[in-house]
N, C-alpha and C. Protein backbone atom coordinates (compact mmCIF):
# COMPACT_ATOMS: atom_id res chain seq x y z
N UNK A 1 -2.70 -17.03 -15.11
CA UNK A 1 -1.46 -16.30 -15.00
C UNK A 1 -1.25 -15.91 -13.54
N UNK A 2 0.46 -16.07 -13.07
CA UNK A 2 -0.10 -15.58 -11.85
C UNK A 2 0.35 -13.91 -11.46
N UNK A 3 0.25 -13.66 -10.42
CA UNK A 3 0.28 -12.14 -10.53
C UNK A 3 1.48 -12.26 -9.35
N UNK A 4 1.88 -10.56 -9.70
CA UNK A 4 3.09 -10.25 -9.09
C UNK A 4 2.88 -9.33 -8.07
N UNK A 5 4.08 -9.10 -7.04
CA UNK A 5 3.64 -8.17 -5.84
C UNK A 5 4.66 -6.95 -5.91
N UNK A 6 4.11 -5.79 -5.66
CA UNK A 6 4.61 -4.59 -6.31
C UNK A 6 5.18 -3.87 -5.04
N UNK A 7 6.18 -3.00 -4.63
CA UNK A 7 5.87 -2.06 -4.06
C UNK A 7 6.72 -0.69 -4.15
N UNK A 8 5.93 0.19 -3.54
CA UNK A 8 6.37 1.53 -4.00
C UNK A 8 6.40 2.57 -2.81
N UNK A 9 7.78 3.29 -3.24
CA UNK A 9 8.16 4.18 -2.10
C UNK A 9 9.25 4.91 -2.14
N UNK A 10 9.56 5.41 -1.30
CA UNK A 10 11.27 6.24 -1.44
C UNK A 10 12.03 5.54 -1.42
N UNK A 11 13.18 5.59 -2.56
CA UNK A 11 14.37 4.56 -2.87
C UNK A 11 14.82 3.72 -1.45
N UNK A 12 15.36 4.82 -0.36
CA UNK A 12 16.23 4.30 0.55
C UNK A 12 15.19 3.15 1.23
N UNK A 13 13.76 3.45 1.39
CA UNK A 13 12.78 2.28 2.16
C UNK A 13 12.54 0.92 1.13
N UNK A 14 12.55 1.10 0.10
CA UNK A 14 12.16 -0.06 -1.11
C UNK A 14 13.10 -0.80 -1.73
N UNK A 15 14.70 -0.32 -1.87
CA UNK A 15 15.48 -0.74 -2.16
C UNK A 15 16.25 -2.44 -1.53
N UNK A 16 15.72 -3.46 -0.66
CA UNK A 16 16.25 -4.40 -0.30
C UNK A 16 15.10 -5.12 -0.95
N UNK A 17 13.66 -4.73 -1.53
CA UNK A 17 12.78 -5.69 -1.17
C UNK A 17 12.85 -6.61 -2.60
N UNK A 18 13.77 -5.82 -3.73
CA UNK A 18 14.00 -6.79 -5.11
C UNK A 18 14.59 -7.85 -4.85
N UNK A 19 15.38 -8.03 -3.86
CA UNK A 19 15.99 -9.01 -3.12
C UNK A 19 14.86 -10.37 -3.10
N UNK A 20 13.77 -9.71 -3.13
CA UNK A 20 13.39 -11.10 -2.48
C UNK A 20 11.89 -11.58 -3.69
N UNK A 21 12.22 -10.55 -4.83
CA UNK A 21 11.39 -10.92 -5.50
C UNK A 21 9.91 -10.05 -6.18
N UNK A 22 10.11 -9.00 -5.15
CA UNK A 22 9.25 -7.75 -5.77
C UNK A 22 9.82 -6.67 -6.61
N UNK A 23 8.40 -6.27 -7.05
CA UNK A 23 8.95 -5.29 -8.54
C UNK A 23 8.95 -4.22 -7.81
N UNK A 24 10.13 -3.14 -7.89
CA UNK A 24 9.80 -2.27 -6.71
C UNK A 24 9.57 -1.11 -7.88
N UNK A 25 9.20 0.13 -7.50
CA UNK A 25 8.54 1.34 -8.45
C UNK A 25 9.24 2.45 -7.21
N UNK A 26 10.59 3.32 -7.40
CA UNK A 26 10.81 4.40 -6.52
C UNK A 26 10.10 5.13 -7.52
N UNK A 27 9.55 6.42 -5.48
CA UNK A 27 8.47 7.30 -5.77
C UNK A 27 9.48 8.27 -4.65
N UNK A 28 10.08 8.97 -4.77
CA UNK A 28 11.05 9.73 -4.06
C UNK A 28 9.87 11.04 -3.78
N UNK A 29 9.02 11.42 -4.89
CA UNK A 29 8.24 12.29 -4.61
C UNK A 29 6.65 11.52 -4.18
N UNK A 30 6.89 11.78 -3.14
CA UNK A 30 5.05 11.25 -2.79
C UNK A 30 3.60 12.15 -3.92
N UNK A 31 3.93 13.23 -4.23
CA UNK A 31 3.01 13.58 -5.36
C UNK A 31 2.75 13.16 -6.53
N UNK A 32 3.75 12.41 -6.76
CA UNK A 32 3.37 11.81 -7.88
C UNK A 32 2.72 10.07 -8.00
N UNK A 33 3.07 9.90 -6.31
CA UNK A 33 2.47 8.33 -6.21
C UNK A 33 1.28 8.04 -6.52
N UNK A 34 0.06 9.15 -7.45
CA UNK A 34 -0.93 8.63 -7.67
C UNK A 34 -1.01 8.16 -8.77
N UNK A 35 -0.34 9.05 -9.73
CA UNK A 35 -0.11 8.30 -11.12
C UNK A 35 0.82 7.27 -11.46
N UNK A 36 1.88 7.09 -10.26
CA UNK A 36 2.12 5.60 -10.63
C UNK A 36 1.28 4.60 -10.07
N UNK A 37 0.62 4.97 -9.01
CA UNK A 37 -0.18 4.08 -8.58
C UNK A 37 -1.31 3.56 -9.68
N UNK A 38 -1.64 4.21 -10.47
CA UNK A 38 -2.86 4.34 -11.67
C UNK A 38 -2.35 3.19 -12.96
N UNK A 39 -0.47 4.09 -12.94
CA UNK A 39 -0.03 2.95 -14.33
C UNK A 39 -0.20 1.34 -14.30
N UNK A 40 0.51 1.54 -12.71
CA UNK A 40 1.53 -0.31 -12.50
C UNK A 40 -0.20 -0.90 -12.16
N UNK A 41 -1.82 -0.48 -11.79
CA UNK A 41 -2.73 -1.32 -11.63
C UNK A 41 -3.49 -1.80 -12.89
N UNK A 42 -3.13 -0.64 -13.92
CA UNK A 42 -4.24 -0.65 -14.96
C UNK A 42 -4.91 -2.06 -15.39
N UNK A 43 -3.36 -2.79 -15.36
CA UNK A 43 -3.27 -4.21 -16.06
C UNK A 43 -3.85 -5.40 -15.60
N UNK A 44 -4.23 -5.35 -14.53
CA UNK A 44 -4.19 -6.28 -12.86
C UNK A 44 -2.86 -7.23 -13.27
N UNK A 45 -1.85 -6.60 -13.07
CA UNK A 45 -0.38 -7.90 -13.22
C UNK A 45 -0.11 -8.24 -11.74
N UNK A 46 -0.74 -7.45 -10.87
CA UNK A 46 -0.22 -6.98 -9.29
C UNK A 46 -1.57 -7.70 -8.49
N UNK A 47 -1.09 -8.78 -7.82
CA UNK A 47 -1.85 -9.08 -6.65
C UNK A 47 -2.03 -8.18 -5.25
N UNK A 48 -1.09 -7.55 -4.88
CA UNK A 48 -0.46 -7.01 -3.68
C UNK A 48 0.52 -5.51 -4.18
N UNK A 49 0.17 -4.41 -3.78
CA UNK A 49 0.88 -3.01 -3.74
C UNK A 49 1.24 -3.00 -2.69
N UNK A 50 2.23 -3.10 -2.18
CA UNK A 50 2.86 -2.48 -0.89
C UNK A 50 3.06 -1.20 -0.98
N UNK A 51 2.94 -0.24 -0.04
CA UNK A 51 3.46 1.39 -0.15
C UNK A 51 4.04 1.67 1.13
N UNK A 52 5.10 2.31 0.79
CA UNK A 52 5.45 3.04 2.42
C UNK A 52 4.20 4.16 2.68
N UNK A 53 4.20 3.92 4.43
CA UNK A 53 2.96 4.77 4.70
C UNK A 53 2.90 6.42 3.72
N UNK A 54 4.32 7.00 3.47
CA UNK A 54 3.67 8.62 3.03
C UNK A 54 3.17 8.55 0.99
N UNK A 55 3.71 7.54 0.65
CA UNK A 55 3.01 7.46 -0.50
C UNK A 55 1.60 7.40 -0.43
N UNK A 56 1.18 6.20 0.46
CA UNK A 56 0.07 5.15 0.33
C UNK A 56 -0.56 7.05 0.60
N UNK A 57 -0.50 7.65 1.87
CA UNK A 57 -1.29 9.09 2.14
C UNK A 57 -1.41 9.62 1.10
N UNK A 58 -0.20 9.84 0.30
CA UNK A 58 -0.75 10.66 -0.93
C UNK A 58 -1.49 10.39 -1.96
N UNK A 59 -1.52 8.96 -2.10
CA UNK A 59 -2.15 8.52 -3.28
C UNK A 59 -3.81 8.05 -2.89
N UNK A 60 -4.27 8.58 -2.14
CA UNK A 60 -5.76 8.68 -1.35
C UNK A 60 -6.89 8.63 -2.05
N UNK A 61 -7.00 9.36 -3.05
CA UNK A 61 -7.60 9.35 -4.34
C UNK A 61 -7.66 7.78 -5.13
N UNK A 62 -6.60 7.63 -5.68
CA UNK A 62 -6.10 6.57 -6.23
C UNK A 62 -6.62 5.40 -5.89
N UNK A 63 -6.53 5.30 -4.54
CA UNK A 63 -6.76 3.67 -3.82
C UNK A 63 -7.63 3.80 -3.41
N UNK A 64 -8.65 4.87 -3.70
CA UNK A 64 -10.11 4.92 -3.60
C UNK A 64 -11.41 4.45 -4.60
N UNK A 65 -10.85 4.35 -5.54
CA UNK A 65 -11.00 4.46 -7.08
C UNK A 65 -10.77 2.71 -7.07
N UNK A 66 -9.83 2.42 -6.78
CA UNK A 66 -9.34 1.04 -7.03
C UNK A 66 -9.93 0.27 -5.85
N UNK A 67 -10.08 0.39 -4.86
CA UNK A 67 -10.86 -0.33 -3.29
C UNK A 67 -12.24 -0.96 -4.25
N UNK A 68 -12.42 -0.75 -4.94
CA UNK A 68 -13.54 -1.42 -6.06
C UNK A 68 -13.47 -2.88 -6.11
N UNK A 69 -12.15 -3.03 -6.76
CA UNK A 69 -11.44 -4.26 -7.73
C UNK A 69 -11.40 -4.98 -6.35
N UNK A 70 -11.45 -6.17 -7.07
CA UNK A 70 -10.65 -7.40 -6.34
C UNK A 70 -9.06 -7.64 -5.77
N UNK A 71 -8.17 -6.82 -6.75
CA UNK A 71 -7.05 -7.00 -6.98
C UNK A 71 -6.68 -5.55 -7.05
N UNK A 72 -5.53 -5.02 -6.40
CA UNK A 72 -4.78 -5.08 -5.92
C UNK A 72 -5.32 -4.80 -4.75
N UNK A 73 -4.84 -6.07 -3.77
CA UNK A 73 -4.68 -5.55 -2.01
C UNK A 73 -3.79 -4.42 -2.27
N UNK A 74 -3.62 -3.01 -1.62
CA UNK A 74 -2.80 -2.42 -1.44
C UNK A 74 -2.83 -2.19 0.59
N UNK A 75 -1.66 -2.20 0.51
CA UNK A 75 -1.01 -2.08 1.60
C UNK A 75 0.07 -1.32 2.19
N UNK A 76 -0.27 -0.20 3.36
CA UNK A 76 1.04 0.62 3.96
C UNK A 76 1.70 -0.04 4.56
N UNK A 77 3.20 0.10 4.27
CA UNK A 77 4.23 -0.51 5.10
C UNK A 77 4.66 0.91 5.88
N UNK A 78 5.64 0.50 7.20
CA UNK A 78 6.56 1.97 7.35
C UNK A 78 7.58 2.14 6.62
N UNK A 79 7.92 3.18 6.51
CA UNK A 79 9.31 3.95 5.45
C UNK A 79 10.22 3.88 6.75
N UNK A 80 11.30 4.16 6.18
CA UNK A 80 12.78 4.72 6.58
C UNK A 80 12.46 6.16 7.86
N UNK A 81 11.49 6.95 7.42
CA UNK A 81 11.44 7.83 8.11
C UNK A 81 10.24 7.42 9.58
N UNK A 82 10.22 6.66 9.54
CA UNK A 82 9.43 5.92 10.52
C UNK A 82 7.72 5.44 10.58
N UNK A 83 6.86 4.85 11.30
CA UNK A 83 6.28 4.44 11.73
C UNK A 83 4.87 5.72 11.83
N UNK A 84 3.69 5.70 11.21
CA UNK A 84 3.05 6.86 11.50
C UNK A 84 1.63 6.03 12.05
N UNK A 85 1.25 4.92 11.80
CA UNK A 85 0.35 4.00 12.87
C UNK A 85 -0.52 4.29 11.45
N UNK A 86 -0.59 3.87 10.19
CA UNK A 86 -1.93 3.90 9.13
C UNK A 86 -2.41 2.50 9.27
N UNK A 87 -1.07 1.62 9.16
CA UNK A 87 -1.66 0.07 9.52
C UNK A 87 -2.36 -0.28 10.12
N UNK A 88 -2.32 0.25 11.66
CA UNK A 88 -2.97 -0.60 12.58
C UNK A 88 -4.16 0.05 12.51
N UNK A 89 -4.58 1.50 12.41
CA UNK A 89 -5.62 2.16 12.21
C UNK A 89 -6.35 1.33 11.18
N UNK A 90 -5.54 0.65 10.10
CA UNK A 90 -7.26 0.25 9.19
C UNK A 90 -7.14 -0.50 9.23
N UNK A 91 -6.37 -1.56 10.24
CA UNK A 91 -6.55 -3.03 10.68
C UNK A 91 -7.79 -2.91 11.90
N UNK A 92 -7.55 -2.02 12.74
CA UNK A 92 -8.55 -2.02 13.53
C UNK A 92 -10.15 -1.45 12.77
N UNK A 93 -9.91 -0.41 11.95
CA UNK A 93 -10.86 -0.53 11.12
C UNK A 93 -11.97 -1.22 10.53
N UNK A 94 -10.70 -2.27 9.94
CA UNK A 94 -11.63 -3.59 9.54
C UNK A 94 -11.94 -4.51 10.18
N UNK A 95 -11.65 -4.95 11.14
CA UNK A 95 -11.99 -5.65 12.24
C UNK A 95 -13.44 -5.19 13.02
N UNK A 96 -13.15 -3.91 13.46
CA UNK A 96 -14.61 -3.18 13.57
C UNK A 96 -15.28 -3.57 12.59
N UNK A 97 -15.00 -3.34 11.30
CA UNK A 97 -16.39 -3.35 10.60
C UNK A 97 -17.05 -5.24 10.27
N UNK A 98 -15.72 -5.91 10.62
CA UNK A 98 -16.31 -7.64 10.50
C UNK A 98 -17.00 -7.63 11.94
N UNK A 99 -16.75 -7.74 12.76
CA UNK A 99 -17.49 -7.64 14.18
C UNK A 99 -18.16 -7.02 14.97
N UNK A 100 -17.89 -5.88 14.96
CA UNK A 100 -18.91 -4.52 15.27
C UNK A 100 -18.42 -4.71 16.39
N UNK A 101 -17.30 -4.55 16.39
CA UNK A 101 -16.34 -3.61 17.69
C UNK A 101 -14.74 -3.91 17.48
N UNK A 102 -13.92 -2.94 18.29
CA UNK A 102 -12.31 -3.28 18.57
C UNK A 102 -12.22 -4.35 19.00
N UNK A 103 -12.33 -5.20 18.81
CA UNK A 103 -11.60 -6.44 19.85
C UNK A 103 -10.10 -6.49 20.08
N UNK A 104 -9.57 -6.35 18.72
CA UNK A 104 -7.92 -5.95 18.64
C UNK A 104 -7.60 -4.96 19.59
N UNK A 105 -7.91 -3.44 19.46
CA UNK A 105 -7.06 -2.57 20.37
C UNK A 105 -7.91 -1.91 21.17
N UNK A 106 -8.65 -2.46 21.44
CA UNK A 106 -9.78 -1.23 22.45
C UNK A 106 -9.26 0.28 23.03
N UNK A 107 -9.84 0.91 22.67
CA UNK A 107 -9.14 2.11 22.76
C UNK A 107 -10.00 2.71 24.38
């Protein structure tokens, strides 16, 4: 079966992306993005969670619990309200931890 790519966030940031084929889930309240985050994985129907960065923050718990599984990559996008740098932080992250150093952004 194949799996679908999800993402979730405040209406005004998530709203173009059905356009192109994702199931989108508005989360207008970031407090509650953990329990949808919990429903839409239970199933594994979802290859890929996209979140705007202030969900993905709130739901911290959640995608801690799930960093287990195979499935779902979850992933911060930026919102509407802008850009807060979570991406590149756990891109450089992981990069550190495949190589054992920044090579990407040396700080």
């Amino acid at each position: 079966m194949a799996k679908s790519i999800a993402i979730i966030g405040d209406s005004e940031s998530v709203k173009g992306f059905g356009a192109v084929g994702m199931d989108m889930f508005i989360c207008d309240d970031p407090l509650s993005s953990p329990q949808l985050l919990k429903q839409i994985t239970e199933n594994d129907y979802y290859a890929i969670v996209y979140m705007t960065e202030e969900v993905f923050e709130a739901s911290a718990r959640e995608r801690e619990k799930l960093s287990e599984r195979p499935v779902p990559a979850i992933i911060p996008i930026p919102g509407v309200r802008g850009n807060t740098g979570i991406g590149v932080r756990r891109l450089s992250r992981f990069v550190e931890q495949a190589v054992g150093s920044d090579i990407l952004f040396k700080n």
